[in-house]
Protein backbone atom coordinates (compact mmCIF):
# COMPACT_ATOMS: atom_id res chain seq x y z
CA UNK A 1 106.20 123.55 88.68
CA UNK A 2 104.89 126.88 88.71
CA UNK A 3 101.07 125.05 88.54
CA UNK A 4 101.28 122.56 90.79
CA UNK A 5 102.55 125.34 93.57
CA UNK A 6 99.81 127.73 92.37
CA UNK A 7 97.43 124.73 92.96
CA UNK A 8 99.02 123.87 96.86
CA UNK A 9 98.66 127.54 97.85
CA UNK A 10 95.01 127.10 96.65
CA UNK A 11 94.34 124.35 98.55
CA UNK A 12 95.77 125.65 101.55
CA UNK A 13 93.50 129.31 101.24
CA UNK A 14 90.34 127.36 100.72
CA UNK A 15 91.10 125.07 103.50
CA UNK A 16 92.13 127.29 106.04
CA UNK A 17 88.87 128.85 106.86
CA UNK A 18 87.84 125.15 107.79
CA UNK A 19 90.80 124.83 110.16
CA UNK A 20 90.79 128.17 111.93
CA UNK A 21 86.41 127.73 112.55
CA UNK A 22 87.85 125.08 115.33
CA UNK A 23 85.15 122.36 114.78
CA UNK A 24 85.24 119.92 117.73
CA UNK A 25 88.89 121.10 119.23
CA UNK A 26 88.81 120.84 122.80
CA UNK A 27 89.88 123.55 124.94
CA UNK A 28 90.60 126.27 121.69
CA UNK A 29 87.17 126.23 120.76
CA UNK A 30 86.05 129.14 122.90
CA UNK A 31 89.68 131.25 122.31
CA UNK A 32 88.86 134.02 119.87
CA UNK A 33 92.91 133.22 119.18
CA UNK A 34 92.47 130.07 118.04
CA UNK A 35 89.41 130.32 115.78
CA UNK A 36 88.02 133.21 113.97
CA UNK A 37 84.31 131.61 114.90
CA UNK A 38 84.51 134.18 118.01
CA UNK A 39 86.64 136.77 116.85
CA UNK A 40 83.93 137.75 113.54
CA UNK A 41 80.58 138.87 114.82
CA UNK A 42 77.71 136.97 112.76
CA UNK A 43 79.38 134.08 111.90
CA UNK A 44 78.12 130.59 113.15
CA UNK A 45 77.55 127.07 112.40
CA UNK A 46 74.75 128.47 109.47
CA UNK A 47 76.51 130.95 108.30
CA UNK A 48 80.08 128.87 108.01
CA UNK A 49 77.62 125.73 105.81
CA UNK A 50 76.74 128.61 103.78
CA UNK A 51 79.84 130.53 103.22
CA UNK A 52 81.80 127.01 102.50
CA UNK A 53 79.06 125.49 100.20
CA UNK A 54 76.40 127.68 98.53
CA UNK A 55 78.14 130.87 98.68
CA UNK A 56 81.58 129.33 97.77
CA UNK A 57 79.52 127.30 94.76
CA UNK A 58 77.88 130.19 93.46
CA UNK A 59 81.09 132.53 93.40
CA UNK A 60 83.30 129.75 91.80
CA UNK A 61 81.18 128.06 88.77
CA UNK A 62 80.67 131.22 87.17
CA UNK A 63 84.11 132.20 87.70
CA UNK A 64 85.40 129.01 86.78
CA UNK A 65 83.39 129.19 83.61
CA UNK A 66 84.31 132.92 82.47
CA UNK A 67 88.03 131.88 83.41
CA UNK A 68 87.87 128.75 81.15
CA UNK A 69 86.56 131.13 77.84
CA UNK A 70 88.92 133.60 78.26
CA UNK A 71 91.80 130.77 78.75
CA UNK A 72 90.72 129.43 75.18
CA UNK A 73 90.60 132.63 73.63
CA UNK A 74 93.51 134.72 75.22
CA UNK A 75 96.96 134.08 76.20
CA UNK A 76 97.44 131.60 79.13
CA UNK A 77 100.43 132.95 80.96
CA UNK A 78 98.54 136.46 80.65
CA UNK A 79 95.56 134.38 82.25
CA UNK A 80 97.54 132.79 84.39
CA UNK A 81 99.20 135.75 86.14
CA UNK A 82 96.37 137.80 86.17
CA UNK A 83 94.19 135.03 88.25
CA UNK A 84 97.45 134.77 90.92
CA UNK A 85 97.10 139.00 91.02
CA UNK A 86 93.20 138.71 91.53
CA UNK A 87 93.67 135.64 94.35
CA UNK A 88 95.98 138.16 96.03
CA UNK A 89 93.21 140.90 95.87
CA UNK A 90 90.83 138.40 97.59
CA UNK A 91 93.15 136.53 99.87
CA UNK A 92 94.02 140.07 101.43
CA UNK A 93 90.58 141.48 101.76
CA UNK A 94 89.46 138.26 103.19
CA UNK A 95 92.04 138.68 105.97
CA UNK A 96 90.83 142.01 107.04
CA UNK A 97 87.40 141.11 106.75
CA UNK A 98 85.58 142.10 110.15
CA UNK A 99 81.92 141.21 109.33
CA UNK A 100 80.32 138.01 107.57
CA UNK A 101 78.03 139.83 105.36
């Protein structure tokens, strides 16, 4: 149980970023409220394809890759919590992130 909500609350972080940008929503797509397109300076249609594809990509094999070795090797609830406590890290500096780049 403790997985599957690990894995909705992932979902949910990655996809959020695509529903706050405010692609195509008519009358919120100009209100710095409703999307964080306006509210970060730098950050446009380019930069969003790049943050959400090649950036994300490049960030996540090798993490994904490292992640899986040290799964094999050490203890996976160790792993387990110590991935949540890292997402945490991230998830929080991403919210008080005030620049793209």
């Amino acid at each position: 149980m403790v997985i599957i909500m690990i894995q909705v609350s992932n979902t949910w972080s990655r996809n959020a970023i695509n529903a706050m940008f405010g692609f195509g929503i008519d009358g919120y797509s100009e209100n710095p409220y409703y999307t964080i397109g306006k509210d970060i300076p730098g950050l446009n249609s380019d930069t969003y394809g790049s943050l959400v594809g090649f950036y994300y990509s490049l960030t996540y094999a090798p993490c994904l890759l490292f992640m899986g070795h040290l799964t094999s090797v050490l203890n996976r609830k160790l792993m387990v919590g110590f991935a949540c406590i890292m997402w945490g890290v991230f998830t929080y500096l991403n919210a008080h992130a005030e620049t793209v780049f």
